[in-house]
Protein backbone atom coordinates (compact mmCIF):
# COMPACT_ATOMS: atom_id res chain seq x y z
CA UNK A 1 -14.29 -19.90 14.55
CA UNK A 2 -16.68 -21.80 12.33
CA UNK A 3 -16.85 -25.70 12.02
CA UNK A 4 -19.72 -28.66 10.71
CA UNK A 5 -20.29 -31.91 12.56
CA UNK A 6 -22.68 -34.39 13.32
CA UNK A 7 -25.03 -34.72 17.03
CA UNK A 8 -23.44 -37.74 17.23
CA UNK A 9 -19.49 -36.90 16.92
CA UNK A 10 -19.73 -34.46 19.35
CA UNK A 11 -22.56 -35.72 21.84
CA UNK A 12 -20.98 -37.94 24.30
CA UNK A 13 -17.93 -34.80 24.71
CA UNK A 14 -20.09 -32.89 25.19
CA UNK A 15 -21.95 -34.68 27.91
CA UNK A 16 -18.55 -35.82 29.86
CA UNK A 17 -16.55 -32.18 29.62
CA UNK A 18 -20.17 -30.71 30.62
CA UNK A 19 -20.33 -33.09 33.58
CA UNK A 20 -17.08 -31.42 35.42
CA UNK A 21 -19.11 -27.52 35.08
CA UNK A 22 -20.50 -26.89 38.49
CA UNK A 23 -24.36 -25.64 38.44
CA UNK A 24 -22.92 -22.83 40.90
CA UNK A 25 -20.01 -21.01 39.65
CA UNK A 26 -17.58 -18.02 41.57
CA UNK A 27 -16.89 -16.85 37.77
CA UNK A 28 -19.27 -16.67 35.54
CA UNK A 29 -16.29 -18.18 32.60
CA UNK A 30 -16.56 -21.44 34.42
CA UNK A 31 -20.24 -22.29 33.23
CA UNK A 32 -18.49 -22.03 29.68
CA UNK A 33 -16.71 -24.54 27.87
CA UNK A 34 -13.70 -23.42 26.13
CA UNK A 35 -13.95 -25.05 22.61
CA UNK A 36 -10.66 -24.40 20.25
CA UNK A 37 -11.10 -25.51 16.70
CA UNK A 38 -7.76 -25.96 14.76
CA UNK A 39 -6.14 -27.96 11.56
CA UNK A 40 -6.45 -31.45 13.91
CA UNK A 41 -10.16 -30.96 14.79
CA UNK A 42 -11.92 -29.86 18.04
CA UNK A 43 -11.01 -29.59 21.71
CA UNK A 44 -13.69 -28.93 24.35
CA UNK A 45 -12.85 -28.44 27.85
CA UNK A 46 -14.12 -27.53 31.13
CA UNK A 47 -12.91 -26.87 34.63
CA UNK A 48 -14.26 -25.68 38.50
CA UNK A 49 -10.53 -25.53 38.76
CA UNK A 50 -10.22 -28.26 40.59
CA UNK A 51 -10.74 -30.62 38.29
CA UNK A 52 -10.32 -30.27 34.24
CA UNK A 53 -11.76 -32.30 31.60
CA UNK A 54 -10.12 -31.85 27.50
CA UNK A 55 -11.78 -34.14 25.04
CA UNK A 56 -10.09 -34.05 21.37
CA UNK A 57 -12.48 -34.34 18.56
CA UNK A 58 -10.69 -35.09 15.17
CA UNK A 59 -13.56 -37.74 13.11
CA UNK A 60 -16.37 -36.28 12.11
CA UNK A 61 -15.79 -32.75 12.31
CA UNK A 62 -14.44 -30.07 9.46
CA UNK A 63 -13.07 -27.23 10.36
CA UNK A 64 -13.94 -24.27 8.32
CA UNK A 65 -12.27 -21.15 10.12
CA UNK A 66 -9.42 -21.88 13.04
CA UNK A 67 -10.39 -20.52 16.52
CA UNK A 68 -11.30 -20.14 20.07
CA UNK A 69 -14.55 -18.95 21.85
CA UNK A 70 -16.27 -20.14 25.08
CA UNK A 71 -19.88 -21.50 25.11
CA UNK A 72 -22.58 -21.67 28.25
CA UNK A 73 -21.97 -25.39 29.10
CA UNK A 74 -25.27 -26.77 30.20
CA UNK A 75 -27.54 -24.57 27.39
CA UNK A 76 -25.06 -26.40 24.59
CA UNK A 77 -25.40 -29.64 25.89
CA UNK A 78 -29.30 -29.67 25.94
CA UNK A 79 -29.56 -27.99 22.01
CA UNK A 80 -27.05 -31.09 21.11
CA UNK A 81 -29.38 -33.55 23.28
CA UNK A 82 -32.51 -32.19 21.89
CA UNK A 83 -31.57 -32.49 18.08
CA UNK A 84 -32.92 -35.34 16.10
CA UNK A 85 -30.68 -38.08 15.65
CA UNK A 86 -28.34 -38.22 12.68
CA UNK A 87 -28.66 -34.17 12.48
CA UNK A 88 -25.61 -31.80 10.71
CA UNK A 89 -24.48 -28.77 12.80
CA UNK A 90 -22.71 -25.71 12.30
CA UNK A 91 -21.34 -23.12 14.98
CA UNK A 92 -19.78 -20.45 14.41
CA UNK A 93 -18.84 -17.33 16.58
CA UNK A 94 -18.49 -13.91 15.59
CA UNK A 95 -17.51 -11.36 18.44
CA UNK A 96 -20.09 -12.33 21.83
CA UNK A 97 -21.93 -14.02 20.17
CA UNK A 98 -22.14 -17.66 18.60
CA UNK A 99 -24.39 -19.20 16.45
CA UNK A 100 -25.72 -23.07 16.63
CA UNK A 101 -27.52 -24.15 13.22
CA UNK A 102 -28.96 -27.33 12.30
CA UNK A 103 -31.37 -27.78 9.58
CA UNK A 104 -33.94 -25.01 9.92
CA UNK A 105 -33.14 -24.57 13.92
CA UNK A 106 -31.10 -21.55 14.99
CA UNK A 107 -29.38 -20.90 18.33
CA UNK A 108 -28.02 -17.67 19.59
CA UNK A 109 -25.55 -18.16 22.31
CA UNK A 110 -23.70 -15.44 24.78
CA UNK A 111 -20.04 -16.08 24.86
CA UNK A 112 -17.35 -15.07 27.16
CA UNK A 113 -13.82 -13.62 26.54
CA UNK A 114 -11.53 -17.06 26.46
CA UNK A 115 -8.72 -14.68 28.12
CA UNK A 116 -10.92 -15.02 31.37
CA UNK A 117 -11.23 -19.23 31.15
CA UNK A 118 -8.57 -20.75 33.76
CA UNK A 119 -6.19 -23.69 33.35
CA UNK A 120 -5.64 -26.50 35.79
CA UNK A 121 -1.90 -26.65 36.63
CA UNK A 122 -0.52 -29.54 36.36
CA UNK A 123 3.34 -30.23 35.22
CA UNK A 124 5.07 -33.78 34.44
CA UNK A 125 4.00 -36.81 36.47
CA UNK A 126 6.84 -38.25 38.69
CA UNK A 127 5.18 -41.71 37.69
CA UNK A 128 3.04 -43.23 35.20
CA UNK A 129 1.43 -46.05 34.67
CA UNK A 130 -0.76 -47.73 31.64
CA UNK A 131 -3.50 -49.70 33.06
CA UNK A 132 -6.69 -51.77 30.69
CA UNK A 133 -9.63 -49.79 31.09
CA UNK A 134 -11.36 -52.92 33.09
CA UNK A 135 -8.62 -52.79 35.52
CA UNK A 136 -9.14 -48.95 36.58
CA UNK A 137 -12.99 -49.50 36.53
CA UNK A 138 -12.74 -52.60 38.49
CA UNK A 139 -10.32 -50.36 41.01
CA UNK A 140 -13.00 -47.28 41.04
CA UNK A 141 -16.23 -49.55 41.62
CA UNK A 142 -14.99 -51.95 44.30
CA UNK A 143 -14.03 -48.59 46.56
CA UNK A 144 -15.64 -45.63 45.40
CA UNK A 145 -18.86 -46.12 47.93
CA UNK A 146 -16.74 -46.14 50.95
CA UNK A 147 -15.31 -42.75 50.11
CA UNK A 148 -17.17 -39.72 53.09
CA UNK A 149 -18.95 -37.09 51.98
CA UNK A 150 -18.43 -33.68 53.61
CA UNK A 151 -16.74 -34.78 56.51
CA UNK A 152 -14.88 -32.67 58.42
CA UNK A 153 -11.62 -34.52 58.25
CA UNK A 154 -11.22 -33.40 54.40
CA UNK A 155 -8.63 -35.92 53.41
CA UNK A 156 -11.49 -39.13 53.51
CA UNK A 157 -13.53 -37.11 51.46
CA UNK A 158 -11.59 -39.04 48.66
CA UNK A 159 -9.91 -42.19 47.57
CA UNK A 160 -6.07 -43.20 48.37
CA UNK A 161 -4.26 -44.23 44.76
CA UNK A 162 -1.42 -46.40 45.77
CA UNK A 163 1.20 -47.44 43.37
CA UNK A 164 3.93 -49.85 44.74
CA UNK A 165 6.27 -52.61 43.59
CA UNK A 166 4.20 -54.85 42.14
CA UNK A 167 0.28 -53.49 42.30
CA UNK A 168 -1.86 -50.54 41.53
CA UNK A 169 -4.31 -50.00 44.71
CA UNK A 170 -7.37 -47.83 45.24
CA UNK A 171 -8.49 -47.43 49.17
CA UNK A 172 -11.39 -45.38 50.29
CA UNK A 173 -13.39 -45.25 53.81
CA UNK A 174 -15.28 -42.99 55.98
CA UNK A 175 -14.08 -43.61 59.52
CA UNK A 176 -17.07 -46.89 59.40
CA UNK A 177 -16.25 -48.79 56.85
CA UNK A 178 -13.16 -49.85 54.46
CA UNK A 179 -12.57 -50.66 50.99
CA UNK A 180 -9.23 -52.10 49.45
CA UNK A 181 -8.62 -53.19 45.90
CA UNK A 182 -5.72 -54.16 44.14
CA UNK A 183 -4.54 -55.17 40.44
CA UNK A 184 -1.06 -56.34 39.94
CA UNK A 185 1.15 -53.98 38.36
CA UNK A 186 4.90 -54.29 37.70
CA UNK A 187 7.00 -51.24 38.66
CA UNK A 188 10.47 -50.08 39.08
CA UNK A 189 10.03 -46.83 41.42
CA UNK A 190 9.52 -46.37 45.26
CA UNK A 191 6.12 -46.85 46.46
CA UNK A 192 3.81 -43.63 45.85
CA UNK A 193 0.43 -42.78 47.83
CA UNK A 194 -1.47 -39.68 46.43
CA UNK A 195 -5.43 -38.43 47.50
CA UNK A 196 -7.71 -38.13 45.09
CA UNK A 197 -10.60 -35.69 45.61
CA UNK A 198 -13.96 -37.06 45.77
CA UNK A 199 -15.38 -35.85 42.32
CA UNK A 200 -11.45 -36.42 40.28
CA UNK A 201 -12.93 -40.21 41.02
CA UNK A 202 -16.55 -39.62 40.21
CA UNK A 203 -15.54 -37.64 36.67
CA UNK A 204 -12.93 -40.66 36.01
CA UNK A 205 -15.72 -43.28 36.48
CA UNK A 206 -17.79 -41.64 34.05
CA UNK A 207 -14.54 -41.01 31.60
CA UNK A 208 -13.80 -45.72 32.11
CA UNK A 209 -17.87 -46.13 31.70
CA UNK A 210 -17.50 -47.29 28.21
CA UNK A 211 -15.17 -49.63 26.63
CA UNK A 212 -11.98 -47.72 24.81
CA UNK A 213 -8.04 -47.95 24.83
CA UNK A 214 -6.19 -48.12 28.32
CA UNK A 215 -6.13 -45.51 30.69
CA UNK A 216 -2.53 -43.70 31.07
CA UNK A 217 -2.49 -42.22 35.29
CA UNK A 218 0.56 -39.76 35.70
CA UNK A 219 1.31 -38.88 39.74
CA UNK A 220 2.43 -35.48 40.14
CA UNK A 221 3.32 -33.58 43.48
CA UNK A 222 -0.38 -31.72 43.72
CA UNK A 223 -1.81 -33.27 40.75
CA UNK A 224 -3.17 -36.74 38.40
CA UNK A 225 -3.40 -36.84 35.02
CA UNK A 226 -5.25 -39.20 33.09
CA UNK A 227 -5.34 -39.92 29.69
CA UNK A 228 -8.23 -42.40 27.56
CA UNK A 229 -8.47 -42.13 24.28
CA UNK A 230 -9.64 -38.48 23.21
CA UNK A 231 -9.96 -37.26 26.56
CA UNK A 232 -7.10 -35.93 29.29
CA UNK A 233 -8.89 -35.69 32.85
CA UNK A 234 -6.39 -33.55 35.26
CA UNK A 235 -7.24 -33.32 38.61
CA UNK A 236 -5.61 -31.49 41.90
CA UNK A 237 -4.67 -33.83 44.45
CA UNK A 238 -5.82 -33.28 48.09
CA UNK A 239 -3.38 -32.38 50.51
CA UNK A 240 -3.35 -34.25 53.62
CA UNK A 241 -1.93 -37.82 54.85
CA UNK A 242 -4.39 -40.72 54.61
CA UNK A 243 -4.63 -43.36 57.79
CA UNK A 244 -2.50 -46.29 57.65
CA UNK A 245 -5.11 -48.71 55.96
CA UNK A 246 -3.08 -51.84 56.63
CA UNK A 247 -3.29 -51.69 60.67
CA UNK A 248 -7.44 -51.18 60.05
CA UNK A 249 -7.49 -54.39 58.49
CA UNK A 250 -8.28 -57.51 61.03
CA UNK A 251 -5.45 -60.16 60.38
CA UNK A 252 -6.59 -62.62 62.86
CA UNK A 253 -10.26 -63.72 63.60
CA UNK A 254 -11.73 -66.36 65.44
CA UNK A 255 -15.30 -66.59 63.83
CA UNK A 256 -16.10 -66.76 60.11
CA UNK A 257 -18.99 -67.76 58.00
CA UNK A 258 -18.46 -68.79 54.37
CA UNK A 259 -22.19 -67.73 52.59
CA UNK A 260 -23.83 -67.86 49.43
CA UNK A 261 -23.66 -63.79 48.45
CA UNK A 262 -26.13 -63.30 46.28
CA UNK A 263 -29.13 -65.36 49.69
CA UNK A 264 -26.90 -62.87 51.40
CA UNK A 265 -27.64 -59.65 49.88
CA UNK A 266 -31.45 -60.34 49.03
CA UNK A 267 -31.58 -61.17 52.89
CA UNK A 268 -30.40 -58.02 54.06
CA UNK A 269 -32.35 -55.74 51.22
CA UNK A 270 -35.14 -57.36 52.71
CA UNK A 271 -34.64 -57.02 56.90
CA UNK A 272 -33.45 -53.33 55.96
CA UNK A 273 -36.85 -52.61 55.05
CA UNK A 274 -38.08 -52.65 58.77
CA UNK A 275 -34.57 -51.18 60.20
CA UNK A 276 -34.50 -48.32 61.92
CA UNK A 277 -34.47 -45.49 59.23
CA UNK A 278 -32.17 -43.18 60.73
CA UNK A 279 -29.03 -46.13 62.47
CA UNK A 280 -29.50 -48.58 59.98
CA UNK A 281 -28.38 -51.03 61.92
CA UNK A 282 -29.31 -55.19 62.26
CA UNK A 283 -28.20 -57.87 64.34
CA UNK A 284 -26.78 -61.07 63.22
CA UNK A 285 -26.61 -64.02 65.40
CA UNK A 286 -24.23 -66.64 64.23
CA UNK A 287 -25.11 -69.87 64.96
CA UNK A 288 -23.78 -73.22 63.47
CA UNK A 289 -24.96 -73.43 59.95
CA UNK A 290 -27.25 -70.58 59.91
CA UNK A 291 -27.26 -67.04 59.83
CA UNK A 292 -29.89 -64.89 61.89
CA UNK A 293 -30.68 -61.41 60.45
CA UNK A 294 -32.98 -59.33 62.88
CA UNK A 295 -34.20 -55.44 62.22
CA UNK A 296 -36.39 -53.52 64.00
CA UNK A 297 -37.41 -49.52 64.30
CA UNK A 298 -39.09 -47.23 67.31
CA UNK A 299 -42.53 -48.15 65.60
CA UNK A 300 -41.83 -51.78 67.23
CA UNK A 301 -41.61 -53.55 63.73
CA UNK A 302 -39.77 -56.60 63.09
CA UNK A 303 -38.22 -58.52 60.67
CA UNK A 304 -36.29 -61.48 60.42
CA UNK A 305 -34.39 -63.26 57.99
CA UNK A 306 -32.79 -67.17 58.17
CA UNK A 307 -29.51 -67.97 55.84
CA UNK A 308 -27.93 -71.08 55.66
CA UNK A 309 -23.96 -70.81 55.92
CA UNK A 310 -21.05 -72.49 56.43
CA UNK A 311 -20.27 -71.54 60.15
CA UNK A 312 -19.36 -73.97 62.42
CA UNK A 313 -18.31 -71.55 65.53
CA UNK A 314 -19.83 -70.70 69.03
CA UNK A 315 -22.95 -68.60 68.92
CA UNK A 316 -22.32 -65.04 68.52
CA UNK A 317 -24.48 -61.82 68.61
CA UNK A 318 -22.93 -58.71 66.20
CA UNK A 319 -24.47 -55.39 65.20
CA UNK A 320 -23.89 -53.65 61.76
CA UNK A 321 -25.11 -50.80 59.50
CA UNK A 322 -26.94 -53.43 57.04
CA UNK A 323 -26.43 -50.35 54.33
CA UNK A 324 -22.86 -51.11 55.03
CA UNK A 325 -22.64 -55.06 54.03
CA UNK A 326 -25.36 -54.25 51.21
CA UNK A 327 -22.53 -52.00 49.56
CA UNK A 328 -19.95 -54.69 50.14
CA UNK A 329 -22.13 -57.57 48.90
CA UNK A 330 -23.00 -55.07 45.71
CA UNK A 331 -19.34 -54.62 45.08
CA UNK A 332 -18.29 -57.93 45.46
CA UNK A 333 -18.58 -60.63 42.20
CA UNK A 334 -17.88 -63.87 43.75
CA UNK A 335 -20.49 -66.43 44.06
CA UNK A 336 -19.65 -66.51 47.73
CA UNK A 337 -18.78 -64.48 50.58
CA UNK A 338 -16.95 -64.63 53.38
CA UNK A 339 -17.58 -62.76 56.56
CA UNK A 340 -14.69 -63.05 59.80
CA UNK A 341 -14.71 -61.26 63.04
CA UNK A 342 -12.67 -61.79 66.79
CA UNK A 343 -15.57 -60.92 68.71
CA UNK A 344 -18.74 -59.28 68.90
CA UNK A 345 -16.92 -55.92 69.47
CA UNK A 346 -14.65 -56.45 66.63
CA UNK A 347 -14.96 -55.13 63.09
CA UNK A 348 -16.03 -57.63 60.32
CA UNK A 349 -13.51 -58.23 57.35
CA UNK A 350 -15.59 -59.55 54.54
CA UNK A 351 -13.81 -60.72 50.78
CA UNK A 352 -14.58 -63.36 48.29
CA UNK A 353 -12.84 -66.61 49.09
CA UNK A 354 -10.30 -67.51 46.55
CA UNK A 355 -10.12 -63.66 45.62
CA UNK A 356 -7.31 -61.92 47.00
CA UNK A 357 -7.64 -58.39 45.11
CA UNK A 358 -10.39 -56.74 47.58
CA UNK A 359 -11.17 -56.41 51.01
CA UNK A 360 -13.70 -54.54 53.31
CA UNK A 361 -13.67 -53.97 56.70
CA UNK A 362 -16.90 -52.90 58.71
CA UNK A 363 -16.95 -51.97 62.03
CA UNK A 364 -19.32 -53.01 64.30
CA UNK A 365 -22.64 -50.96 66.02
CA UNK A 366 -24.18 -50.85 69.46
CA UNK A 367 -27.83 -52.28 69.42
């Protein structure tokens, strides 16, 4: 295998198929990428085999000598990141071994056999569906932050992709807190829920970051496929049924304050400074026309914050995690805010007014 390119044709690949190698491998093949160079250019890909990541490289790249070899992930990616901008490069592998050349630097890398590198399975999708890259961004960034980490009940540790009649629907939470987003999408099959693991969203966040053609998601049994431009990002699904979102969500509340979001979320960054470190957690007394934020911590510090609102209610005391609404109020990108609740037992459903295509739920804490 021998072939000539540029830093830049092959530096952002690099950087995305590196991102899915795990520091901390079972097999030492999956700290390699597996880079195949052929008549139509250059494919890198890498794999923890639960998630794969295939970028096809055709511009800016000549293929001298058609092959296959594996290359240590990380140590490639830092020799392309440290080369000067504009720089030429040659690699080329002959038995374990594979040399990186670019002007009068020389690399010797350590290669592994490509019989030992593992492939993802993944099979046909029983349904696809062509999104705009904005769309699946908008769907990954208004829910991601609710997904758990490491908890225990495995299936939260991930986001719920929902395709139905008419919409495309990402829902994530962590047993505290809920996120729902929708874009409209017209299909003609049955409704299909499918879990996707916690770093298949993370790696297809990274994959939407930039702006590029429209993101093609194929649903399989145990599997989703995506495909954006160059790249094909497969991912195993997790196995395990995700909690009816829909009866979470509060459809009837007798209390709700209509706020400007951005007062809002400076507010709470600054009360959160003087919150308890370890619970997070502030009261809010709603009163008519003004909000009351209130944080304190075991070192008896105080703060206090005072938000005009719309809120023309009784006077109610609530508790929250104020790391909780900051998410929300980060997430959101309406002017305004809107905040409901029953009681002051009850958990908070918060959405722009006007915008119908997210929701969040919080649920309430003990002060």
């Amino acid at each position: 295998m021998k072939f000539t390119t540029t830093r830049e044709a092959l530096l952002r690949p690099i950087q995305l198929v590196t991102g899915v190698v795990e520091r901390r491998q079972t097999l030492p093949v999956l700290s390699n990428l597996l880079v195949n160079a052929d008549s139509d250019g250059l494919s890198l890909t890498g794999t923890d085999l639960e998630v794969e990541l295939n970028a096809r490289v055709a511009d800016g790249v000549a293929v001298d000598q058609a092959g296959q070899q594996t290359l240590p992930a990380r140590k490639l990616a830092d020799i392309w990141r440290s080369l000067p901008d504009g720089a030429k490069v040659t690699v080329q592998s002959d038995g374990d071994r594979a040399v990186v050349r670019s002007g009068r630097s020389r690399f010797t890398l350590a290669t592994l056999p490509v019989a030992d590198f593992p492939k993802v399975e993944s099979g046909p999708g029983d349904v696809e569906v062509r999104l705009e890259r904005g769309a699946v961004q908008r769907l990954l960034e208004r829910t991601a932050f609710s997904m758990a980490q490491q908890d225990v009940r495995y299936f939260l540790n991930g986001m719920l992709l929902e395709v139905g009649d008419d919409h495309v629907r990402t829902v994530a939470t962590d047993g505290h807190r809920l996120a729902v987003c929708s874009v409209p999408y017209a299909t003609s099959g049955e409704r299909k829920q499918a879990i996707v693991p916690r770093k298949g969203v993370l790696e297809l966040a990274r994959l939407v970051a930039d702006d590029g053609d429209d993101v093609v998601v194929a649903l399989g049994s145990n599997h989703l496929r995506a495909t954006h431009g160059g790249y094909t990002l497969t991912t195993k699904l997790v196995d395990g049924r995700f909690p009816d979102y829909e009866k979470v969500i509060p459809r009837q509340s007798r209390h709700a304050l209509v706020g400007d979001r951005e007062a809002l979320r400076q507010a709470f960054a600054r009360a959160s400074i003087l919150s308890n470190e370890k619970y997070r957690g502030v009261r809010l007394i709603l009163e008519p026309a003004q909000l009351t934020i209130q944080a304190n911590n075991p070192e008896q510090e105080e703060a206090e914050e005072v938000v005009a609102v719309e809120y023309e209610g009784a006077r109610l005391e609530i508790g929250f995690n104020v790391s909780y609404l900051q998410d929300v109020l980060g997430a959101l990108d309406s002017e305004s805010v809107r905040v409901s609740v029953a009681d002051a037992n009850s958990s908070a459903l918060i959405e722009g007014p006007g915008i119908d295509d997210a929701v969040y739920v919080v649920m309430p804490m003990r002060l």
